[in-house]
N, C-alpha and C. Protein backbone atom coordinates (compact mmCIF):
# COMPACT_ATOMS: atom_id res chain seq x y z
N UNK A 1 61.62 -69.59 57.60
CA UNK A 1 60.65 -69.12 56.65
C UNK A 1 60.13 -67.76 57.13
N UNK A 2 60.58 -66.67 56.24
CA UNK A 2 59.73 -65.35 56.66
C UNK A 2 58.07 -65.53 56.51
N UNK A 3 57.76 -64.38 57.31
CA UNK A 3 56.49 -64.09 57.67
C UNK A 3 55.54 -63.87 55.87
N UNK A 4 55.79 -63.57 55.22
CA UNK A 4 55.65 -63.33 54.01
C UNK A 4 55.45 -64.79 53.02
N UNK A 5 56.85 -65.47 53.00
CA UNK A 5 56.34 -66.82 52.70
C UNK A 5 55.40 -67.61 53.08
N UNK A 6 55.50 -67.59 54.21
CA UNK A 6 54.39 -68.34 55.14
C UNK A 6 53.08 -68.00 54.43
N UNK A 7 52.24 -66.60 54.40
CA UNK A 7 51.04 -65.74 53.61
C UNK A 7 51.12 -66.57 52.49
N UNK A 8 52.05 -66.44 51.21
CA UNK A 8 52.26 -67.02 50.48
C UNK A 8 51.36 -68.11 49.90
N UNK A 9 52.77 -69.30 50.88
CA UNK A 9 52.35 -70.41 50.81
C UNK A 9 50.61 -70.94 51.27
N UNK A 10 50.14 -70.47 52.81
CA UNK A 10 48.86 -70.93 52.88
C UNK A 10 48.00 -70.18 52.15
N UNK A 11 48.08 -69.07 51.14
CA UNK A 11 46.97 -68.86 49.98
C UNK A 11 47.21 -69.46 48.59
N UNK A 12 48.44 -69.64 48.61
CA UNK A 12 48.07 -70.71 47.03
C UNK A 12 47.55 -71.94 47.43
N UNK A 13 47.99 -72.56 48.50
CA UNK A 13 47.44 -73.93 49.00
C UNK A 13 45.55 -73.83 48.66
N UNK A 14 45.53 -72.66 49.56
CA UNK A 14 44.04 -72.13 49.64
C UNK A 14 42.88 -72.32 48.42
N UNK A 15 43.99 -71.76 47.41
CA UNK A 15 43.54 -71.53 45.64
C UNK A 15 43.49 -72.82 45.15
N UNK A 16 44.60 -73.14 45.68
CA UNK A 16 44.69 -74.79 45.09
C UNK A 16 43.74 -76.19 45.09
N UNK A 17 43.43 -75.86 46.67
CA UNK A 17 42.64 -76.64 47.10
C UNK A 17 41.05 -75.76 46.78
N UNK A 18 40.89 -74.94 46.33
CA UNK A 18 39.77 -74.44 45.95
C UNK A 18 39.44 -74.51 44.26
N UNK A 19 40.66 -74.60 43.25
CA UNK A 19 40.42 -75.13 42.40
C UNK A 19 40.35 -76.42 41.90
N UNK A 20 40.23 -77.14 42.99
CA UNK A 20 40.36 -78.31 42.96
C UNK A 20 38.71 -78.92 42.64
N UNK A 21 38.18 -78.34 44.36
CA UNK A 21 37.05 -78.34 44.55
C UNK A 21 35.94 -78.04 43.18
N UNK A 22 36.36 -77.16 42.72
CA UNK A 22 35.35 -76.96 41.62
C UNK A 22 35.76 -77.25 40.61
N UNK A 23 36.66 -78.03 40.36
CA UNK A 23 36.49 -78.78 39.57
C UNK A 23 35.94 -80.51 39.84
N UNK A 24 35.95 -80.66 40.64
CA UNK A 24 34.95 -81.70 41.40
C UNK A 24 33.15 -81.44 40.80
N UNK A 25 33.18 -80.37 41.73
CA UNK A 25 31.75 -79.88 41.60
C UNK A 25 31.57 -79.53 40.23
N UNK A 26 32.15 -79.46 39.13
CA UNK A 26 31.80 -79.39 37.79
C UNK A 26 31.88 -80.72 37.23
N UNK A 27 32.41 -81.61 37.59
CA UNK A 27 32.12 -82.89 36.82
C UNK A 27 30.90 -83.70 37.26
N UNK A 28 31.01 -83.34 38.61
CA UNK A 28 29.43 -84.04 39.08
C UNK A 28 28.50 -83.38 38.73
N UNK A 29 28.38 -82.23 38.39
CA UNK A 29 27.06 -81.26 37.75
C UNK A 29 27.15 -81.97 36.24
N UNK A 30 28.26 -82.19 35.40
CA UNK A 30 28.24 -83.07 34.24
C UNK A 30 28.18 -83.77 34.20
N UNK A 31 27.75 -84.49 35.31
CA UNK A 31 27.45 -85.96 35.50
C UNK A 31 26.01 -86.84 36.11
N UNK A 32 25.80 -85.91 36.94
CA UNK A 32 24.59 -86.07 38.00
C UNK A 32 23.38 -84.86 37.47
N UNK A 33 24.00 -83.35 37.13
CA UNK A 33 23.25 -82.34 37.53
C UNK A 33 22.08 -82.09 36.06
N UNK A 34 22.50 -82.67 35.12
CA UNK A 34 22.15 -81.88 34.05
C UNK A 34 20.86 -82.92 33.72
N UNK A 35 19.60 -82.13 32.87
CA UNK A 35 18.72 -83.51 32.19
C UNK A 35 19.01 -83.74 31.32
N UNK A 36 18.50 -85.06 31.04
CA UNK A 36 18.27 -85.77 30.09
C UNK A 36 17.49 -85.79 28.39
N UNK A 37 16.64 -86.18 27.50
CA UNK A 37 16.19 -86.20 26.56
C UNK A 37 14.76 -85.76 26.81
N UNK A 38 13.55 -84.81 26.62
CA UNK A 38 12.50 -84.71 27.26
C UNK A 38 12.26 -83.99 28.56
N UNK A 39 13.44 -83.96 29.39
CA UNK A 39 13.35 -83.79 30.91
C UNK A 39 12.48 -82.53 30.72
N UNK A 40 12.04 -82.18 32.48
CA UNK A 40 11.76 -80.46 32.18
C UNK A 40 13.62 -79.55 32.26
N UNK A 41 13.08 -78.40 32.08
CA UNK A 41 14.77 -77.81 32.31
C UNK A 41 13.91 -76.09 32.45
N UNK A 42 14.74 -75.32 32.90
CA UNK A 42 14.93 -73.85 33.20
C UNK A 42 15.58 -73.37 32.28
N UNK A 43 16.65 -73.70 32.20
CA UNK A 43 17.61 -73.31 30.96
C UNK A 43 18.68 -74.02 30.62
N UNK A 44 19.13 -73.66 29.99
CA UNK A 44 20.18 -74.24 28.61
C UNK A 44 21.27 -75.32 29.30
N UNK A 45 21.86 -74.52 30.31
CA UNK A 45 22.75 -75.75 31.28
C UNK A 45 22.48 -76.56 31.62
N UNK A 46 20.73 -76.81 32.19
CA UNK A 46 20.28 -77.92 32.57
C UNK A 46 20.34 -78.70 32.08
N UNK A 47 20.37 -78.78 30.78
CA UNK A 47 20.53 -80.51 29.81
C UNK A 47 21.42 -80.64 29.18
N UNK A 48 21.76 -81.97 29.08
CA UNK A 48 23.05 -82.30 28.31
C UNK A 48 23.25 -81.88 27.17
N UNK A 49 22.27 -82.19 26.68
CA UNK A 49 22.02 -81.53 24.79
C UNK A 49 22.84 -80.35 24.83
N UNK A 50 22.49 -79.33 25.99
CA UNK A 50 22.07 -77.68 25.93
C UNK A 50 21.30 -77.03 24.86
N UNK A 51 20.03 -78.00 24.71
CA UNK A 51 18.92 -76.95 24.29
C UNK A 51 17.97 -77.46 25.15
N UNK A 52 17.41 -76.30 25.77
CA UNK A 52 15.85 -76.03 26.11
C UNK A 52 15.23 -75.43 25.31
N UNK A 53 13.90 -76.14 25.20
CA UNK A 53 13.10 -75.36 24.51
C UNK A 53 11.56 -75.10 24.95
N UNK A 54 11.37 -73.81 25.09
CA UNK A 54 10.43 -73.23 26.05
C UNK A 54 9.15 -73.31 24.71
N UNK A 55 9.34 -73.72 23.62
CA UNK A 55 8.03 -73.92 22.90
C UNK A 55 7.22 -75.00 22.42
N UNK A 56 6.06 -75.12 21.89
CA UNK A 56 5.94 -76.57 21.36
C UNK A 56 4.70 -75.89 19.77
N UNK A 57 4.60 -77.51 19.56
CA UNK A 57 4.07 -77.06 18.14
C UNK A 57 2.22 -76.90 17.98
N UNK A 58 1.35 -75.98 18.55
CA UNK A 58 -0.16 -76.20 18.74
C UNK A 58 -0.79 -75.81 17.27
N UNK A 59 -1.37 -76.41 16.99
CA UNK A 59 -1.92 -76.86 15.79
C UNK A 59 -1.30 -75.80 14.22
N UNK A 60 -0.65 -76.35 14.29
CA UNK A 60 0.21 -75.63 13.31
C UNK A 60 1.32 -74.16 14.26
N UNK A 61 1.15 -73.91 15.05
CA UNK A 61 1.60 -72.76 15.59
C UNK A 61 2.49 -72.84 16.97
N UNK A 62 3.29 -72.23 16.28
CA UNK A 62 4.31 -72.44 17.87
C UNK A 62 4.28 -71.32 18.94
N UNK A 63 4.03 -72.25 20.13
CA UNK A 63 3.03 -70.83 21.09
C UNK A 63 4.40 -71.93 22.46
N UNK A 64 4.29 -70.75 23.22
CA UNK A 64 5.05 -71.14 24.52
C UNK A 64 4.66 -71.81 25.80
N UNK A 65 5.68 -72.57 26.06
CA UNK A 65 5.02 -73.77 26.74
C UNK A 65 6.05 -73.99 28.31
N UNK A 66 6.22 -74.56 29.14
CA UNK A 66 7.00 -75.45 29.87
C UNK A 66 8.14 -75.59 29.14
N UNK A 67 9.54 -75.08 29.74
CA UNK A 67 10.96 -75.80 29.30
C UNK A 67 10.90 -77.40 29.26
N UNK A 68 11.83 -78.24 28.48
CA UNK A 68 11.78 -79.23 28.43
C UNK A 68 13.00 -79.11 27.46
N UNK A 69 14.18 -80.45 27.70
CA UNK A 69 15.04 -81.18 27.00
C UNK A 69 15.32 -81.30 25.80
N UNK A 70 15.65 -81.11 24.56
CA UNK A 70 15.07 -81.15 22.98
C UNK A 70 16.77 -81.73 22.88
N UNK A 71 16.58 -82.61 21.09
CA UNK A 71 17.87 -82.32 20.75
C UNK A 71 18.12 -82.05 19.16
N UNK A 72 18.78 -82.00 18.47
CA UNK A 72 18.89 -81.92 16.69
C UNK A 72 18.22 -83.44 16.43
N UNK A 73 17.47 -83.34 15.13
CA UNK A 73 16.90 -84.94 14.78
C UNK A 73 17.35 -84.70 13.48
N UNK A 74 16.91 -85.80 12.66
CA UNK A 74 16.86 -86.12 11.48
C UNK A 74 15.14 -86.65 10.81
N UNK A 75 14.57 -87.17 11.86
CA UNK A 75 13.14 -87.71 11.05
C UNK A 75 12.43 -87.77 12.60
N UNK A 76 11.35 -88.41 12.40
CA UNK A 76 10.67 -88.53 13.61
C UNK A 76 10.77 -89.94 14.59
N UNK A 77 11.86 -90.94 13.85
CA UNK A 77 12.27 -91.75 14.75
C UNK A 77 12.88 -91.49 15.89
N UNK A 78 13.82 -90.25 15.75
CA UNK A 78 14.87 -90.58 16.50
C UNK A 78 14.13 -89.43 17.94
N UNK A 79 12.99 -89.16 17.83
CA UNK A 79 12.25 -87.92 18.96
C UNK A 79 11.33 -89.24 19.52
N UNK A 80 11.21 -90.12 18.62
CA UNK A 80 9.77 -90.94 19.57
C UNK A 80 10.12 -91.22 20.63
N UNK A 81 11.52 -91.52 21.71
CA UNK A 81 11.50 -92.07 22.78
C UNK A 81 10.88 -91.12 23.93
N UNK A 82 11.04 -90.05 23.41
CA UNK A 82 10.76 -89.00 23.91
C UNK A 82 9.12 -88.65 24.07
N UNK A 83 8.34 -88.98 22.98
CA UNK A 83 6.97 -88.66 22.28
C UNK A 83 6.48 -87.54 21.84
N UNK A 84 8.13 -86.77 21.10
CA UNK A 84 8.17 -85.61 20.44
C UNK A 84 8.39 -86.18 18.87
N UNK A 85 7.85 -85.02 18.22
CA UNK A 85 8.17 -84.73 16.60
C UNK A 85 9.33 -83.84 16.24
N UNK A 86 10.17 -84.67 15.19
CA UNK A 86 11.06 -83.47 14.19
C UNK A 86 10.39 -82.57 13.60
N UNK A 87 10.66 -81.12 13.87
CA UNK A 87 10.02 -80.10 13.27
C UNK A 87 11.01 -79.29 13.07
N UNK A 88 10.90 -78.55 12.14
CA UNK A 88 11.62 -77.47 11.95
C UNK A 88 11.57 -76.13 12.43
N UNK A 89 12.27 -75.56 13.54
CA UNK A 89 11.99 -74.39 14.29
C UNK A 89 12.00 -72.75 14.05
N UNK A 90 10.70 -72.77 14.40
CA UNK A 90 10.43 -70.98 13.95
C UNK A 90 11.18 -70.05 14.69
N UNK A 91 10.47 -68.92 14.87
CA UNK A 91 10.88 -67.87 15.09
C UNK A 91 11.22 -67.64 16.56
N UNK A 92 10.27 -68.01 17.38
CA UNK A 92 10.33 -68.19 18.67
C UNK A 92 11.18 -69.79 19.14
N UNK A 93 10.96 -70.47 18.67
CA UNK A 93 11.64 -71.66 18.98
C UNK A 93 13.17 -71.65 18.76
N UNK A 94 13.51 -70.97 18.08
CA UNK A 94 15.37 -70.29 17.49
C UNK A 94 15.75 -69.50 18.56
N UNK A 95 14.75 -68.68 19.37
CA UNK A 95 15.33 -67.50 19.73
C UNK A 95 15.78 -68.43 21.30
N UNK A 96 14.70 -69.38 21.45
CA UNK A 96 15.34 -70.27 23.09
C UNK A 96 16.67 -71.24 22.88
N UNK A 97 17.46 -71.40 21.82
CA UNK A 97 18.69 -71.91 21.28
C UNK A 97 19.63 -70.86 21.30
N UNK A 98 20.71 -71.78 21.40
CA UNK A 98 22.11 -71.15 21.65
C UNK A 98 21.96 -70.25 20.31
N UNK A 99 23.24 -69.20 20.21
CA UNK A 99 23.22 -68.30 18.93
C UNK A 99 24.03 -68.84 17.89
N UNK A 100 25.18 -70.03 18.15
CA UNK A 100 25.67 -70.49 17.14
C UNK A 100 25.31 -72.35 17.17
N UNK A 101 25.39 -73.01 16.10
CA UNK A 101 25.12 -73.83 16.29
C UNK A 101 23.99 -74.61 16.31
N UNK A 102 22.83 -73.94 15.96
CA UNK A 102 21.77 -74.45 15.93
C UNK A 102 21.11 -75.34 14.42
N UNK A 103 20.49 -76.52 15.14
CA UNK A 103 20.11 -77.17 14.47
C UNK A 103 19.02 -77.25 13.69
N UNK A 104 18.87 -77.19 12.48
CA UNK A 104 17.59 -77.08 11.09
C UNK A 104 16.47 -77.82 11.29
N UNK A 105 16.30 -78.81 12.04
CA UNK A 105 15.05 -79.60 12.62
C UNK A 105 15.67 -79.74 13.69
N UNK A 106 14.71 -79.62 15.23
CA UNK A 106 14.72 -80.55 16.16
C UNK A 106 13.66 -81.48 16.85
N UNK A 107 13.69 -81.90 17.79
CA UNK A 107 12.42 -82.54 18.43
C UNK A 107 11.29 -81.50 19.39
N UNK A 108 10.13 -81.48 18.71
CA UNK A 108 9.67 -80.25 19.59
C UNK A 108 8.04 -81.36 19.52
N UNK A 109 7.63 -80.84 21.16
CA UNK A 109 6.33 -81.50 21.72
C UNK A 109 5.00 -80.59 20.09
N UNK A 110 4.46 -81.82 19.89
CA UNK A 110 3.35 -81.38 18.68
C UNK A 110 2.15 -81.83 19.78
N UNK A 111 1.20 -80.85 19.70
CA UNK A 111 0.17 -80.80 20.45
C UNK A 111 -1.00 -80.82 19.47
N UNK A 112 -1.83 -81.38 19.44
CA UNK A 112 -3.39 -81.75 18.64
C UNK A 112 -4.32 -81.35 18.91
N UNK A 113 -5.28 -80.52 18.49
CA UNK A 113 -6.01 -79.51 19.17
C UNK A 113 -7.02 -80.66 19.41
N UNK A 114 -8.35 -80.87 20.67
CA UNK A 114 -9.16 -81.34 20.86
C UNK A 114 -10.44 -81.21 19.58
N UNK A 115 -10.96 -82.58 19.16
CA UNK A 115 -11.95 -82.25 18.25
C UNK A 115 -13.07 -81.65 18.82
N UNK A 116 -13.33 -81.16 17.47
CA UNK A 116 -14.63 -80.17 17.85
C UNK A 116 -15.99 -80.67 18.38
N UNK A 117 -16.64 -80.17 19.53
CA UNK A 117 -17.87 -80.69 20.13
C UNK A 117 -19.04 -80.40 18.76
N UNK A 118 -19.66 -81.37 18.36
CA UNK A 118 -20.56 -81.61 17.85
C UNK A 118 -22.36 -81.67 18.35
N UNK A 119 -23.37 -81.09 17.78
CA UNK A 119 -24.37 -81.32 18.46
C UNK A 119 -25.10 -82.14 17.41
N UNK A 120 -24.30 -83.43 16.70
CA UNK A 120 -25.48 -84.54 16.14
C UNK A 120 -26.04 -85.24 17.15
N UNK A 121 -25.02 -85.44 18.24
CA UNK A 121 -26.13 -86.62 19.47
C UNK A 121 -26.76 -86.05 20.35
N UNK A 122 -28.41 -85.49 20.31
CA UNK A 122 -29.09 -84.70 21.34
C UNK A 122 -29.21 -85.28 22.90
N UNK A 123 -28.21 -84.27 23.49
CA UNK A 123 -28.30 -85.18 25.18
C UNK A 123 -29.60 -85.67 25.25
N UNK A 124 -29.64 -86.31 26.43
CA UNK A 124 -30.80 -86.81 27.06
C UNK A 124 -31.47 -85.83 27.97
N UNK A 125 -33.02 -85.94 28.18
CA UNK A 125 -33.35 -84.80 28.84
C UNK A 125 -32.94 -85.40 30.09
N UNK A 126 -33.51 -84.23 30.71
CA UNK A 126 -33.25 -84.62 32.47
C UNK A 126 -34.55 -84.99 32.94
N UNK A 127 -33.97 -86.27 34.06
CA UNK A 127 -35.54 -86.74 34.51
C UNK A 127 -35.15 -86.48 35.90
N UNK A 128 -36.24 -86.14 36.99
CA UNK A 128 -36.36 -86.29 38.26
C UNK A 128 -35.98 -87.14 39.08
N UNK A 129 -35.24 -87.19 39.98
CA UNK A 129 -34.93 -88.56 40.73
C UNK A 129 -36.32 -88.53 41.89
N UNK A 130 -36.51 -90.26 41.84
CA UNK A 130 -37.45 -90.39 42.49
C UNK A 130 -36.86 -90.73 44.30
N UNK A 131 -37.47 -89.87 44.90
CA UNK A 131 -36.84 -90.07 46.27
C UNK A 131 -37.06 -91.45 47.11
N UNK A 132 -35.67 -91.74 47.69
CA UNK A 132 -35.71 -93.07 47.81
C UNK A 132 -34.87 -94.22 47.22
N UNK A 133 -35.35 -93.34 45.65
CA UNK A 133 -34.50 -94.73 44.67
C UNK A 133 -32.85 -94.47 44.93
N UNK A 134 -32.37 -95.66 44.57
CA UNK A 134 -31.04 -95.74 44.51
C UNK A 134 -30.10 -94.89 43.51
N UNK A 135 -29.62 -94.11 44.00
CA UNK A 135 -28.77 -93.15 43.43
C UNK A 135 -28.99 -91.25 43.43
N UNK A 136 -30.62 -91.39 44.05
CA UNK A 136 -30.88 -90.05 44.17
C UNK A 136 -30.41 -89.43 45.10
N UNK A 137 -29.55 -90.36 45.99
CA UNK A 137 -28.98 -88.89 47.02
C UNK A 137 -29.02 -89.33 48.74
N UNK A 138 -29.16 -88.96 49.65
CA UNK A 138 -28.89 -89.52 51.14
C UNK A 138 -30.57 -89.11 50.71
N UNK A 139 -31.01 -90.31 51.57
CA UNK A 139 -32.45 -89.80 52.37
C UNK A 139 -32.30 -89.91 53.49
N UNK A 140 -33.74 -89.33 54.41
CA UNK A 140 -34.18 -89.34 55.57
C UNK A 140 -34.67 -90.82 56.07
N UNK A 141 -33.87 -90.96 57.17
CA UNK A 141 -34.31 -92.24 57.83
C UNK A 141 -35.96 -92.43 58.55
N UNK A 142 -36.58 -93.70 58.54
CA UNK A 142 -38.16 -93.55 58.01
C UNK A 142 -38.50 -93.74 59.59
N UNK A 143 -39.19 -92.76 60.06
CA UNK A 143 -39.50 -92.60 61.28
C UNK A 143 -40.67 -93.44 61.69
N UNK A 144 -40.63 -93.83 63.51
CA UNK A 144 -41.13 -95.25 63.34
C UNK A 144 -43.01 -94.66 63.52
C-alpha cells in the first residue's frame, strides 16, 4: 500500500466515523434535546413543534413575554393541557414563526389583567400597639 493510500484510507475512515457520530448526536437531540408542549424554549429548534413563541395575549394586546413551546390549534380544547388559549396571531406573534408554514390560530398564554383596586371598603384606621400585649413586638425583660 503506497504512502498516499494509506492518507486516503485513514481520512475517509475519519469522515466516516465522524458522520456517523453526528448523526447519533442528531437523533438524540430529536429525541432527548428538544421541548415539549408549553416548555420554556430560546428558539425555534428547541421544540418539537418548532414554534416558539416569545409573545402572549395581555388584555387584548400582544406584548412580549418569555419563549415558551406553542403549537397550531383548532379551538381551545386542544391548548388546555397546556393552560393556553387558541388565538389568532398578530403582528408580532407571526414575526417569532417560521416564514412558511404558519398556522391561522395557535395556542398563545392569555393573561387577565388584575381587577381594579376599589376604595368602597374604607381600611381600618391604625391603632397603637399597647406595649407588652401580644403581637406588638419583642419587649424588654422586666427588671427585678
Amino acid at each position: 500500500m503506497t504512502r498516499w493510500k494509506k492518507i486516503w484510507s485513514w481520512t475517509a475512515t475519519g469522515f466516516f466515523l465522524l458522520g456517523v457520530f453526528f448523526l447519533v448526536a442528531l437523533r438524540w437531540w430529536n429525541m432527548f434535546g428538544q421541548s415539549g408542549f408549553g416548555a420554556h424554549c430560546r428558539w425555534t429548534g428547541g421544540c418539537k413543534s418548532f414554534y416558539c413563541l416569545r409573545h402572549e395575549l395581555r388584555d387584548g394586546v400582544q406584548v412580549k413575554s418569555r419563549g415558551y413551546c406553542t403549537k397550531g390549534c383548532s379551538s381551545d380544547a386542544s391548548c388546555a393541557s397546556a393552560g393556553l388559549s387558541c388565538v389568532k396571531p398578530g403582528g408580532g406573534a407571526k414575526s417569532d414563526l417560521p416564514p412558511f408554514g404558519k398556522p391561522s390560530k395557535l395556542c398563545m398564554r392569555v393573561i387577565a389583567s388584575a381587577p381594579p383596586v376599589t376604595s368602597a371598603t374604607p381600611a381600618a384606621p391604625a391603632t397603637p400597639a399597647t406595649p407588652g400585649a401580644p403581637g406588638s413586638g419583642p419587649s424588654a425583660p422586666a427588671l427585678p
